[in-house]
N, C-alpha and C. Protein backbone atom coordinates (compact mmCIF):
# COMPACT_ATOMS: atom_id res chain seq x y z
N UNK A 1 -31.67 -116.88 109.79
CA UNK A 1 -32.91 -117.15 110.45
C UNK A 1 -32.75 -118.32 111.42
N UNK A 2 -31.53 -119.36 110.92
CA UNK A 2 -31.87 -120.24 111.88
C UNK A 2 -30.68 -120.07 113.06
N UNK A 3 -29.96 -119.31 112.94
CA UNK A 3 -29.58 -119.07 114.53
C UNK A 3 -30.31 -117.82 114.93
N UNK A 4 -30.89 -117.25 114.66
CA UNK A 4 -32.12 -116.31 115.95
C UNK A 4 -33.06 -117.07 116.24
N UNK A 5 -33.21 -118.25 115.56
CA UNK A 5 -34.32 -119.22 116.11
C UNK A 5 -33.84 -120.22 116.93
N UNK A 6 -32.15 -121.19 117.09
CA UNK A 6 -31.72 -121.42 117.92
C UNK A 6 -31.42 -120.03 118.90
N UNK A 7 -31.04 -119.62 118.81
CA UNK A 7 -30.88 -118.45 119.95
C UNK A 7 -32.23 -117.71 121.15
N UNK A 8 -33.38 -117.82 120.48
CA UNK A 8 -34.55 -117.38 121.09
C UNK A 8 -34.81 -118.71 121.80
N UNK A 9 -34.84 -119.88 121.32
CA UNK A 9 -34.86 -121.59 121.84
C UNK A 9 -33.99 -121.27 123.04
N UNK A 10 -32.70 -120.90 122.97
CA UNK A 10 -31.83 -121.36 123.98
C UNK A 10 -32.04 -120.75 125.04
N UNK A 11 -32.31 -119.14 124.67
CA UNK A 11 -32.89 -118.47 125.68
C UNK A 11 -34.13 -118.47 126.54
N UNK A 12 -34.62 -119.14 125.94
CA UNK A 12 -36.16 -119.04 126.78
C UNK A 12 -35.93 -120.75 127.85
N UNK A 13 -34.87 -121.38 127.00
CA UNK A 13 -34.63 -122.99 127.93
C UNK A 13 -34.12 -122.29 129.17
N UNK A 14 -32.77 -121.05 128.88
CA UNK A 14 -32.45 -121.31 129.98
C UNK A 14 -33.25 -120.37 130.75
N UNK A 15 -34.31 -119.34 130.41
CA UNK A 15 -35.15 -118.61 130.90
C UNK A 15 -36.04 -120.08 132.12
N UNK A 16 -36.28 -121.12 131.68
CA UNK A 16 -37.17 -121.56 132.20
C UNK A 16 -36.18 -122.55 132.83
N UNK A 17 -34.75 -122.69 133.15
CA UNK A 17 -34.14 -123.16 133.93
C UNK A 17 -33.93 -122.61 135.63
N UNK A 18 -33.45 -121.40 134.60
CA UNK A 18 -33.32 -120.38 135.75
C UNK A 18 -34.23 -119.75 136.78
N UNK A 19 -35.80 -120.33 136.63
CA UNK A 19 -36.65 -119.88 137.08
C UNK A 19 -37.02 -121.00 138.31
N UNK A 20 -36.76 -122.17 137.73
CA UNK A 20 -36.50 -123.49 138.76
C UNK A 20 -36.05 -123.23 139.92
N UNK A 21 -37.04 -123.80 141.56
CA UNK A 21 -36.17 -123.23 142.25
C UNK A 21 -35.99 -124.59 142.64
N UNK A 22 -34.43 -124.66 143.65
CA UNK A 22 -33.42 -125.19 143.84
C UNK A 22 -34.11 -125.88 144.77
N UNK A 23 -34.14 -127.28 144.78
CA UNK A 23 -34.33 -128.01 145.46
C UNK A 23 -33.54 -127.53 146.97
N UNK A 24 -34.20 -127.82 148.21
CA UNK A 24 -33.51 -127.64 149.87
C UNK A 24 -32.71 -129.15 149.87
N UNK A 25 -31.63 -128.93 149.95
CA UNK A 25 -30.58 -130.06 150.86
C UNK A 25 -30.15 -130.16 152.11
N UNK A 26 -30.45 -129.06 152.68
CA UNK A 26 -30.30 -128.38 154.37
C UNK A 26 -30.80 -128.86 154.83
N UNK A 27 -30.79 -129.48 156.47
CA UNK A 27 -31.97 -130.34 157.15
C UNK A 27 -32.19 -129.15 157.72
N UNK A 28 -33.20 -129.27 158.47
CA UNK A 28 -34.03 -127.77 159.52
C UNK A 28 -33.16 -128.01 160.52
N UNK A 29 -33.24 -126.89 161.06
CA UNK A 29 -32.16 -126.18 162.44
C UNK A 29 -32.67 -126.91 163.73
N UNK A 30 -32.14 -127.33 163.85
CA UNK A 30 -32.67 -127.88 165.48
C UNK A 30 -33.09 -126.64 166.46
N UNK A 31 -34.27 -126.61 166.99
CA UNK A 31 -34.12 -125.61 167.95
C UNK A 31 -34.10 -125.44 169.03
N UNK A 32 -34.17 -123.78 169.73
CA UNK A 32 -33.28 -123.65 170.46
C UNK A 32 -33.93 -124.57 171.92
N UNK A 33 -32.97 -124.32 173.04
CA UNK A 33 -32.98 -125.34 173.69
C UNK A 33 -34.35 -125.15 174.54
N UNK A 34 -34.73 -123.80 175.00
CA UNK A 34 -35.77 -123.45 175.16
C UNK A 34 -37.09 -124.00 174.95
N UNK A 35 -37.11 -124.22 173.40
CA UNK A 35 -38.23 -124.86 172.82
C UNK A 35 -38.30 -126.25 173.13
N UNK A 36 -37.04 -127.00 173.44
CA UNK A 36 -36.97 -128.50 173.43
C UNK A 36 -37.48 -129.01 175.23
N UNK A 37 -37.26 -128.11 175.60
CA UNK A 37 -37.30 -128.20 177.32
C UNK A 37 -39.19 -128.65 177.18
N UNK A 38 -39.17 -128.87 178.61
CA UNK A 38 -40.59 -129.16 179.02
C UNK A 38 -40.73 -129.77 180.50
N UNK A 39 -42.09 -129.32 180.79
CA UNK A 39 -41.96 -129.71 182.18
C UNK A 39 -43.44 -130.17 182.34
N UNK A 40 -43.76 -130.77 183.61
CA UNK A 40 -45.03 -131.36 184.21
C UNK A 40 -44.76 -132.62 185.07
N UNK A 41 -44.99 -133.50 185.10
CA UNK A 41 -45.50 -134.81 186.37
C UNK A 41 -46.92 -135.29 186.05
N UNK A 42 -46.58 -135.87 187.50
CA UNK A 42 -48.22 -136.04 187.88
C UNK A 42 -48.06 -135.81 189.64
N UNK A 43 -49.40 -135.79 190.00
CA UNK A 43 -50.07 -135.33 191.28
C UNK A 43 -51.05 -136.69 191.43
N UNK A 44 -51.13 -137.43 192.47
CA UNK A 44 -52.03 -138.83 193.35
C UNK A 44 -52.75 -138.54 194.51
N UNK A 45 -53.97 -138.53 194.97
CA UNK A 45 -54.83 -138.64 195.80
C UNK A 45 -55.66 -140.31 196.01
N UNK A 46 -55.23 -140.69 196.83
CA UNK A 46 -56.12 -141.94 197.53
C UNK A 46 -56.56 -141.18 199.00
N UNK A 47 -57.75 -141.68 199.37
CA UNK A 47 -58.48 -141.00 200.82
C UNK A 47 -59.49 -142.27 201.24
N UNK A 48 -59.32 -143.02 202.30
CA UNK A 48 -60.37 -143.92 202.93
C UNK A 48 -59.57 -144.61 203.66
N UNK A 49 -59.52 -146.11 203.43
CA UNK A 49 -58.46 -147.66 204.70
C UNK A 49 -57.38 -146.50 204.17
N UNK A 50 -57.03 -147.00 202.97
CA UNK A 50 -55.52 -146.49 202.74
C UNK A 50 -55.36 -145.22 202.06
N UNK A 51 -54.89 -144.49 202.73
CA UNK A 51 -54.46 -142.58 202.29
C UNK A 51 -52.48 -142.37 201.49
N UNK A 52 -53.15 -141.79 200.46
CA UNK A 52 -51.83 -142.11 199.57
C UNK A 52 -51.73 -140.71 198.70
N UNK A 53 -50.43 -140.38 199.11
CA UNK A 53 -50.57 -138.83 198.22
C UNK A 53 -49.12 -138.88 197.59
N UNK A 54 -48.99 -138.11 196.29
CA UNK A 54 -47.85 -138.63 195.80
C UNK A 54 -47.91 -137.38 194.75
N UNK A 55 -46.46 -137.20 194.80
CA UNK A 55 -46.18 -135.75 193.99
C UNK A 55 -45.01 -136.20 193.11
N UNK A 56 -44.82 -135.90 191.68
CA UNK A 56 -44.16 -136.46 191.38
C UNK A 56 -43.60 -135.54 189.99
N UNK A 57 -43.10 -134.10 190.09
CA UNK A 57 -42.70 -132.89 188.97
C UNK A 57 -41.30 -134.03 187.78
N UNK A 58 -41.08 -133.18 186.65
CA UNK A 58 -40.57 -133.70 186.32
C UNK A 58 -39.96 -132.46 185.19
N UNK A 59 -38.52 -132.51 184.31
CA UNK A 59 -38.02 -131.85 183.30
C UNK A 59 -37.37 -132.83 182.36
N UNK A 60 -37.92 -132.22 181.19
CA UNK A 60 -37.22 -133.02 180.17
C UNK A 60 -37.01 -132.05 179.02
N UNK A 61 -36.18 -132.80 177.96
CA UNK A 61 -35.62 -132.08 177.11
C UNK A 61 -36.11 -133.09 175.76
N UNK A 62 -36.44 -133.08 174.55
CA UNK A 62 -36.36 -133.50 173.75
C UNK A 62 -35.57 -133.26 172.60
N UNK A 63 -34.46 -134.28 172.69
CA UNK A 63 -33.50 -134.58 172.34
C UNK A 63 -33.49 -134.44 170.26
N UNK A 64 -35.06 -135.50 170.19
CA UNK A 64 -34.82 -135.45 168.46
C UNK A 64 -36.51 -135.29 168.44
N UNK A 65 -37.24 -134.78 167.02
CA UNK A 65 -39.12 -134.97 167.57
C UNK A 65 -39.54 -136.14 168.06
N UNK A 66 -38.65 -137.20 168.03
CA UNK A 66 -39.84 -138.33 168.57
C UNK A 66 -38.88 -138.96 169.89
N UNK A 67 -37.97 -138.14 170.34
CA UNK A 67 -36.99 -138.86 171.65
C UNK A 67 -36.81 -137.93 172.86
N UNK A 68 -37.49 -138.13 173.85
CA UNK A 68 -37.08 -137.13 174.99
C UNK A 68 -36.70 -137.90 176.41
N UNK A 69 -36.36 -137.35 176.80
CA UNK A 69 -35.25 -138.05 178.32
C UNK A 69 -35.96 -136.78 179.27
N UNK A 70 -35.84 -137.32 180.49
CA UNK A 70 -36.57 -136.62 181.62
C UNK A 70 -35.96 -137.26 182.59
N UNK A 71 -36.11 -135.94 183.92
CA UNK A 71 -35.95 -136.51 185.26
C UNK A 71 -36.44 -136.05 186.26
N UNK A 72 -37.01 -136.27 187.57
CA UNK A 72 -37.33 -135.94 188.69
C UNK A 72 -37.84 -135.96 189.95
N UNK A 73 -37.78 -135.43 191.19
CA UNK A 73 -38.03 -135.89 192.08
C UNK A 73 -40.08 -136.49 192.38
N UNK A 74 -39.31 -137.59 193.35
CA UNK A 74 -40.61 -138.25 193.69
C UNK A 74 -40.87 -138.65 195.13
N UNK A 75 -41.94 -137.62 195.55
CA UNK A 75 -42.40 -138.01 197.27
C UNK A 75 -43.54 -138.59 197.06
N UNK A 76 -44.00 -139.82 198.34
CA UNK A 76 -45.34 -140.08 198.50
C UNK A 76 -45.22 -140.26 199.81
N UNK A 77 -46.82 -139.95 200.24
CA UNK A 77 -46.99 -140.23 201.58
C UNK A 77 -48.29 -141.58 201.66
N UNK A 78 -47.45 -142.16 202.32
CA UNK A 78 -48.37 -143.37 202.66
C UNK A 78 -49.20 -144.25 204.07
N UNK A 79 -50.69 -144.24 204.35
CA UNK A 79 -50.80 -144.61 205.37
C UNK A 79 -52.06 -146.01 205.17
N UNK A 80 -51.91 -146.57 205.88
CA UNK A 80 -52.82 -148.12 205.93
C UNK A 80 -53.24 -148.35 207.38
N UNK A 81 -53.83 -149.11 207.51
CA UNK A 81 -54.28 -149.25 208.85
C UNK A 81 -53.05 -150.24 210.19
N UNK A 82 -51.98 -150.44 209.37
CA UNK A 82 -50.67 -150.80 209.69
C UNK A 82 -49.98 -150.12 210.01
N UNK A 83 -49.67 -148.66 209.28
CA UNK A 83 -48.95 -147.80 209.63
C UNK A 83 -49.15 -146.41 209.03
N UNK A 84 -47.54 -145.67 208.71
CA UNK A 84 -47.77 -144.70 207.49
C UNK A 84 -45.96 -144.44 207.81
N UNK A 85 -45.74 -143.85 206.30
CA UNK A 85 -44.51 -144.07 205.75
C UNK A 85 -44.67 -143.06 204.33
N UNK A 86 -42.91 -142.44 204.46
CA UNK A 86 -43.05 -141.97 203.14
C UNK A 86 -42.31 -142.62 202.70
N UNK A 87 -42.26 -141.87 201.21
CA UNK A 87 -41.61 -142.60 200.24
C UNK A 87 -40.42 -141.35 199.03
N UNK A 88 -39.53 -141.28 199.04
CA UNK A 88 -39.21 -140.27 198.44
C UNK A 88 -38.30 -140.83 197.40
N UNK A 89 -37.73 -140.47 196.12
CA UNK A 89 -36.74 -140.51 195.79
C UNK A 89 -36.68 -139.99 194.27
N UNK A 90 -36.25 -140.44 193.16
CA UNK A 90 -36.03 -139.85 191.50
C UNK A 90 -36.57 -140.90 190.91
N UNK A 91 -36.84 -140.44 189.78
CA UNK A 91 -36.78 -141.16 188.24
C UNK A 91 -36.27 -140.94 187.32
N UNK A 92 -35.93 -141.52 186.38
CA UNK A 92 -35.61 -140.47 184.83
C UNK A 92 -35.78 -141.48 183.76
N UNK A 93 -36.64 -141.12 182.83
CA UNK A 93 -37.61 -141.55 181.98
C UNK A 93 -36.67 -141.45 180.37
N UNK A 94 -37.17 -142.06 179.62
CA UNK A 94 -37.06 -141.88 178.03
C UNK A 94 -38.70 -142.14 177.55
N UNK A 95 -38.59 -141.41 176.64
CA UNK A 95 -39.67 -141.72 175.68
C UNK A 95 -40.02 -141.79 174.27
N UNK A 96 -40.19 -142.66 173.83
CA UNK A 96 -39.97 -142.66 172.40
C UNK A 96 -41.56 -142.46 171.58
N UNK A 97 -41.71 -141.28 171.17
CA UNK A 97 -43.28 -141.22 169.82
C UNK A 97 -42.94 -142.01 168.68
N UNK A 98 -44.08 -143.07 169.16
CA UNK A 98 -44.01 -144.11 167.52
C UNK A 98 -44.94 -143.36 167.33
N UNK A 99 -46.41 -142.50 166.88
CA UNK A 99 -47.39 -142.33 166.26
C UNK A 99 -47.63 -140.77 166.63
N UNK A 100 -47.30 -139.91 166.31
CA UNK A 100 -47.05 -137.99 166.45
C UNK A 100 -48.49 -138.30 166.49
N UNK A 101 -49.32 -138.21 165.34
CA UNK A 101 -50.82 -137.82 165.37
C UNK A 101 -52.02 -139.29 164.69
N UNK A 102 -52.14 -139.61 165.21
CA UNK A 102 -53.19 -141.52 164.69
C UNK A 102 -54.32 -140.63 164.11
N UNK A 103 -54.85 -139.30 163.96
CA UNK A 103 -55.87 -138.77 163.14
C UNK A 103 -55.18 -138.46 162.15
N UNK A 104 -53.65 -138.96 161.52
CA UNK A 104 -53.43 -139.16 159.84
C UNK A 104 -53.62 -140.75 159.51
N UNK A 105 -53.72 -141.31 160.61
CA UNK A 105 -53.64 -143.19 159.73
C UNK A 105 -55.31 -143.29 160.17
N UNK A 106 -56.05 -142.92 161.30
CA UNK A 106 -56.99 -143.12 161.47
C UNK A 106 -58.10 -142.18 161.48
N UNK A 107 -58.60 -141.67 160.66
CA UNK A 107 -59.83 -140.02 161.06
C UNK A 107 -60.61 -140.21 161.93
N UNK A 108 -59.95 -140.07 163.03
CA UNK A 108 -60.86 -140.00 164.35
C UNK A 108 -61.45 -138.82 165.15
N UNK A 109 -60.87 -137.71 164.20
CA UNK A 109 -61.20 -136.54 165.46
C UNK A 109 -60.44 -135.53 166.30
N UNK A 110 -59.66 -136.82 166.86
CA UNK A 110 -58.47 -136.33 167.88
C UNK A 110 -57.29 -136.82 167.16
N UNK A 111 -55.98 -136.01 167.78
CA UNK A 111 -54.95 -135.56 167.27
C UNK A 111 -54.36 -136.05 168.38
N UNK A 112 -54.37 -137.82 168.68
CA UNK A 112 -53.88 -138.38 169.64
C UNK A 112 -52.53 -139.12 169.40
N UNK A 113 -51.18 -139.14 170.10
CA UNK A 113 -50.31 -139.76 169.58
C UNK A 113 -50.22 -141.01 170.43
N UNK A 114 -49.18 -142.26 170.14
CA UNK A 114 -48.98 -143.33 170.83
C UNK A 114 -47.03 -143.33 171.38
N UNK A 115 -47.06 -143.50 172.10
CA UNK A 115 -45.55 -143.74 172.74
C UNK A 115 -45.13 -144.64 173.41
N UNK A 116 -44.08 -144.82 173.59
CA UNK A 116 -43.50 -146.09 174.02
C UNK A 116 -42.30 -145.57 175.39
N UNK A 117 -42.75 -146.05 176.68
CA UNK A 117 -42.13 -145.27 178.03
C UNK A 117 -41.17 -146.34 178.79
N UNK A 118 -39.88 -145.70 178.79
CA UNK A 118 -38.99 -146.43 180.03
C UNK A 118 -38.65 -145.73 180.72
N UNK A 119 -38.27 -146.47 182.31
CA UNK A 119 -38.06 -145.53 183.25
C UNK A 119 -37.36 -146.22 184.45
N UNK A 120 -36.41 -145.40 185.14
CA UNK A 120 -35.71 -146.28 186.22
C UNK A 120 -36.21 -145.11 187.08
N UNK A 121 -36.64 -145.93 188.34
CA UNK A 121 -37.18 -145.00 189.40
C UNK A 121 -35.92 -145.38 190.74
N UNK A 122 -35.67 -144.65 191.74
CA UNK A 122 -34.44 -145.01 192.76
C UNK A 122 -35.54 -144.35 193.99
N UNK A 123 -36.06 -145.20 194.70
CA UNK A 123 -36.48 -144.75 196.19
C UNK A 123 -35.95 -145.20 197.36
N UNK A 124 -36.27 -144.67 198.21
CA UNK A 124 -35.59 -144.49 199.72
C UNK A 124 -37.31 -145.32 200.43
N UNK A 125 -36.94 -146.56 201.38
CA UNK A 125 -38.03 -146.54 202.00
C UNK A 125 -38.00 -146.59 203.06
N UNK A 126 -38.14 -147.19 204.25
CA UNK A 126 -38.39 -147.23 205.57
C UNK A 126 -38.25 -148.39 206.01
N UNK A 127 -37.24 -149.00 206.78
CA UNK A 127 -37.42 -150.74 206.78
C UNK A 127 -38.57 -150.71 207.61
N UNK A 128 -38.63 -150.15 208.40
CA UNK A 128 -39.54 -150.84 209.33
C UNK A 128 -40.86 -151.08 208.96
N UNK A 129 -41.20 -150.15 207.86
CA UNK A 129 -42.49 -150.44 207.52
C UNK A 129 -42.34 -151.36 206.31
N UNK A 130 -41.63 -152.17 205.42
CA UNK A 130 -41.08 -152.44 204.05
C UNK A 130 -40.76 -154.04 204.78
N UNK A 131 -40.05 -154.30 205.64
CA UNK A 131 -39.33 -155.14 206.59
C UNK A 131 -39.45 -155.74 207.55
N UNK A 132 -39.50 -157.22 208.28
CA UNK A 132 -39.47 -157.81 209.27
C UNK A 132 -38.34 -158.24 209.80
N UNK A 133 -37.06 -157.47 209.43
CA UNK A 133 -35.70 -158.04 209.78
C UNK A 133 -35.29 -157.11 211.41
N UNK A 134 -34.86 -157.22 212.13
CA UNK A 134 -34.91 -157.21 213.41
C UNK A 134 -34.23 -155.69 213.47
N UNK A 135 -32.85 -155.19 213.02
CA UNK A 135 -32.39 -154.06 212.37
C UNK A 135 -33.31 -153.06 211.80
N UNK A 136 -34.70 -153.31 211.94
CA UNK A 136 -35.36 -152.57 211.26
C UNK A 136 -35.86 -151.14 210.98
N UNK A 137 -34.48 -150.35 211.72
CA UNK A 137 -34.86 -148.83 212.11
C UNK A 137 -33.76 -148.64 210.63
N UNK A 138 -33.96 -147.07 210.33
CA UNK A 138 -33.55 -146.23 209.22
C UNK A 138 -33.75 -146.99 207.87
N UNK A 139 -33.14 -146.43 206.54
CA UNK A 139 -34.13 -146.55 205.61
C UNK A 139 -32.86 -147.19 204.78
N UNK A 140 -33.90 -147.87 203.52
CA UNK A 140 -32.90 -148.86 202.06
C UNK A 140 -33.49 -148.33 201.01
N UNK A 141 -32.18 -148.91 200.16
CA UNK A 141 -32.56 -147.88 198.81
C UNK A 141 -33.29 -149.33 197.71
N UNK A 142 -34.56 -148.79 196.99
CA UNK A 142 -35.00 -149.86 195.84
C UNK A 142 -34.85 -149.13 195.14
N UNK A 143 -34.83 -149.83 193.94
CA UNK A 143 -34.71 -149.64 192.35
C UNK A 143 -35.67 -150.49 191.69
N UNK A 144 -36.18 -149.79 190.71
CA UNK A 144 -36.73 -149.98 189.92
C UNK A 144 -36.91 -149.92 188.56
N UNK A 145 -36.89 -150.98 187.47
CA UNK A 145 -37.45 -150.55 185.81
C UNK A 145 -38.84 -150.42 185.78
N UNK A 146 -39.07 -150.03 184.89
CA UNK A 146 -40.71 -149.76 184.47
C UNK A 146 -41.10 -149.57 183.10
N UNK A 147 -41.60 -149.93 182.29
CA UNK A 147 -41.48 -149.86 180.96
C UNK A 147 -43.38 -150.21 180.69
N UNK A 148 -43.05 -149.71 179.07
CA UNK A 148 -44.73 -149.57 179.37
C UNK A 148 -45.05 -148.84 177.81
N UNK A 149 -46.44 -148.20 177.52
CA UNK A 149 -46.76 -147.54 176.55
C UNK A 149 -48.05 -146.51 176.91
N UNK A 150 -48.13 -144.94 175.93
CA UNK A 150 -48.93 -144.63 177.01
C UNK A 150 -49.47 -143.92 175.46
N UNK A 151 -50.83 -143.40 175.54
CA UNK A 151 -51.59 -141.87 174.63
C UNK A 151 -51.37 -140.65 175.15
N UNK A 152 -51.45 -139.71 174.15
CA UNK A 152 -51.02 -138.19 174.40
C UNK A 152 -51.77 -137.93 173.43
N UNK A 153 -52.81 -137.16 174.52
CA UNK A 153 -53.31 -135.85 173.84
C UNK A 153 -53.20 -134.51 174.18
N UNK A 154 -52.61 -134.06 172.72
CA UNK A 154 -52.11 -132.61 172.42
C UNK A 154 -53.04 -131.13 172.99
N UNK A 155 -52.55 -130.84 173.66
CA UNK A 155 -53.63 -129.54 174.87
C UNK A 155 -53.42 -127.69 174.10
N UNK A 156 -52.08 -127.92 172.63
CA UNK A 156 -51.36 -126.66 172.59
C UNK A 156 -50.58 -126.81 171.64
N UNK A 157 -49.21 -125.98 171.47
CA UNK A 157 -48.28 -126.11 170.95
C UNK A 157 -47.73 -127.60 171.74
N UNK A 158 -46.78 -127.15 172.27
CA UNK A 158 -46.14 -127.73 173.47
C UNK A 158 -47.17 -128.68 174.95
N UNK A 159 -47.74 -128.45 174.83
CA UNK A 159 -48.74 -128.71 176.05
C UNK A 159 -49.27 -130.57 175.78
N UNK A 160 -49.38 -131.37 176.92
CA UNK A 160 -49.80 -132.72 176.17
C UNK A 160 -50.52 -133.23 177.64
N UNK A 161 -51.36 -134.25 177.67
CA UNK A 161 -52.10 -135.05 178.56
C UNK A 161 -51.96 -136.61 178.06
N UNK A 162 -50.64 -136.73 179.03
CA UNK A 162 -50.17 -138.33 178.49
C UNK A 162 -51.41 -139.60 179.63
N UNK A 163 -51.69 -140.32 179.44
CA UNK A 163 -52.09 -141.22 179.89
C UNK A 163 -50.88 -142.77 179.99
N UNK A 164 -50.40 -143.29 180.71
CA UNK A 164 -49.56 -144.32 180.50
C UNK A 164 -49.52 -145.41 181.52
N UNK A 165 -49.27 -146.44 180.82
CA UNK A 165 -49.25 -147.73 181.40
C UNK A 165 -47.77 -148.09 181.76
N UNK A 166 -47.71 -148.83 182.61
CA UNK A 166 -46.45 -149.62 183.31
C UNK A 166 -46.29 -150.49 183.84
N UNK A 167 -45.40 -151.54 183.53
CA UNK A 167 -45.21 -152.86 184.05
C UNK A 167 -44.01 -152.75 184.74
N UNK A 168 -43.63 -153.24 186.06
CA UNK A 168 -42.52 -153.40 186.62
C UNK A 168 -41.83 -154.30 186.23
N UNK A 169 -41.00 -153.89 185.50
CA UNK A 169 -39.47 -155.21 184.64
C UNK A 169 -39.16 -156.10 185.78
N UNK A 170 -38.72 -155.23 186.82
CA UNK A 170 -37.84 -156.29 187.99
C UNK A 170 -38.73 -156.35 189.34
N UNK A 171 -39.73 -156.47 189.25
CA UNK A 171 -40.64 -157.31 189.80
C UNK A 171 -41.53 -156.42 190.75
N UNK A 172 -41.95 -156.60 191.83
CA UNK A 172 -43.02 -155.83 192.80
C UNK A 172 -42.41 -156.14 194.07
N UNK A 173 -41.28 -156.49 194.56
CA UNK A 173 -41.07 -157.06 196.06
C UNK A 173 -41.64 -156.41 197.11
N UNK A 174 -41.81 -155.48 197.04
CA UNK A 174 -42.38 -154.69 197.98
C UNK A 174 -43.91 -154.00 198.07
N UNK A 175 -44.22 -154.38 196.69
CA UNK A 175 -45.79 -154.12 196.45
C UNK A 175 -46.21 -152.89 196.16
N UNK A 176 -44.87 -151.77 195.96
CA UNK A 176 -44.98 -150.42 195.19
C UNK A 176 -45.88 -149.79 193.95
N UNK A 177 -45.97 -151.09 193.20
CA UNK A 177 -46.03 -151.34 191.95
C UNK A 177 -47.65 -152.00 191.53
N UNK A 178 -48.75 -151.11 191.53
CA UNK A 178 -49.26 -152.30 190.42
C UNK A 178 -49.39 -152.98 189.29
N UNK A 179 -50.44 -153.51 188.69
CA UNK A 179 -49.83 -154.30 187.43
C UNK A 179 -50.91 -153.77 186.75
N UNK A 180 -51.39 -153.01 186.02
CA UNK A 180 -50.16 -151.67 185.53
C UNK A 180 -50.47 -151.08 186.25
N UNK A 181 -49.23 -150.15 186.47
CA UNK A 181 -49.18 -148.78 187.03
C UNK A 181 -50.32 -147.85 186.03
N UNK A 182 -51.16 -147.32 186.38
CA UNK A 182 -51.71 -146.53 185.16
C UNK A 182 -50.87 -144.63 185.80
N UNK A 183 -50.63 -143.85 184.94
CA UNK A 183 -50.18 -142.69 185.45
C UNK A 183 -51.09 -141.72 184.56
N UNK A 184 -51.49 -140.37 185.09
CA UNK A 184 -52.22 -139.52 184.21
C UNK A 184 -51.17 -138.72 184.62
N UNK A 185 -50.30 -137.82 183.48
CA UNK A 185 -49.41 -136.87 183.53
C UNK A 185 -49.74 -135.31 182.66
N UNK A 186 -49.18 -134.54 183.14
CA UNK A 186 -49.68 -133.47 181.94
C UNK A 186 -47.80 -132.68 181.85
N UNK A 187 -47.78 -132.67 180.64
CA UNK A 187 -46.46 -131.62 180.25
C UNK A 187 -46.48 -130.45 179.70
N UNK A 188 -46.14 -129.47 179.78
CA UNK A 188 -45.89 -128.18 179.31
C UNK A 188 -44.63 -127.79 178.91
């Protein structure tokens, strides 16, 4: 009697072992590159003294969920009662999500995240309009950092309406720059 009673014991332990499921040790698949891609900018209208239009597309890839790198071209057209001048050249951005969704730490409603933005911009300008140096025909190259923090709200899967701020690291010499830059961007 008492080994069919260890024996029915042992069996039903390992009955209820075997039924255990196996903890996941696998991290999730990164996916494909498709999914990581994304695109958008922003688009600028000023109209009155000073007329300012500025196009500014952009592609990025996100690298890890909270790290994406971007790059792309940037024209503006600029006129003042001084002159008018464009402005053309690149950027390429990082961005880091400290806060995916603030409606889990805060119940607000919205499903708004917080991020943290750097960015080196490379433009082409115009001496003559930029310049009082006597040489002042054809164009110089500026550079720029920009760093900053911005909100994103989620439009979709994939889809976002970043709002972001920017401070020029290495200064305003040329007055490109305000203090902050505010940018309204949308990505897809």
């Amino acid at each position: 009697m008492k080994k069919i009673l260890t024996i029915a014991v042992l069996l039903v332990m390992a009955a209820g072992v075997a039924g255990q499921e196996m903890e996941k040790t696998t991290r999730e698949e990164t996916p494909p590159l498709r999914q990581r891609l994304f695109f958008g900018g922003s688009f600028g209208l000023q109209f009155g003294t000073v007329t300012n239009i500025e196009v500014a597309p952009i592609v990025g890839i996100w690298l890890l969920p909270r790290i994406a790198v971007g790059a792309g071209p940037s024209f503006q057209y600029f006129k003042d009662p001084f002159g008018r001048t464009t402005i053309y050249g690149g950027r390429a951005m990082t961005q880091l999500t400290l806060i995916q969704d603030l409606n889990n730490i805060i119940p607000i409603g919205m499903n708004t995240g917080i991020f943290a933005h750097a960015e080196y911009e490379a433009l082409s300008l115009e001496k003559a309009f930029f310049t009082t140096e006597p040489e002042g025909s054809g164009r110089m190259y500026y550079g720029s950092f920009l760093a900053g923090a911005g909100i994103s709200q989620k439009a979709g899967k994939k889809a976002s309406l970043n709002i972001t701020f920017l401070w020029s690291i290495t200064g305003n010499e040329y007055g490109l720059h305000d203090t902050p830059e505010i940018r309204i961007e949308f990505y897809f």
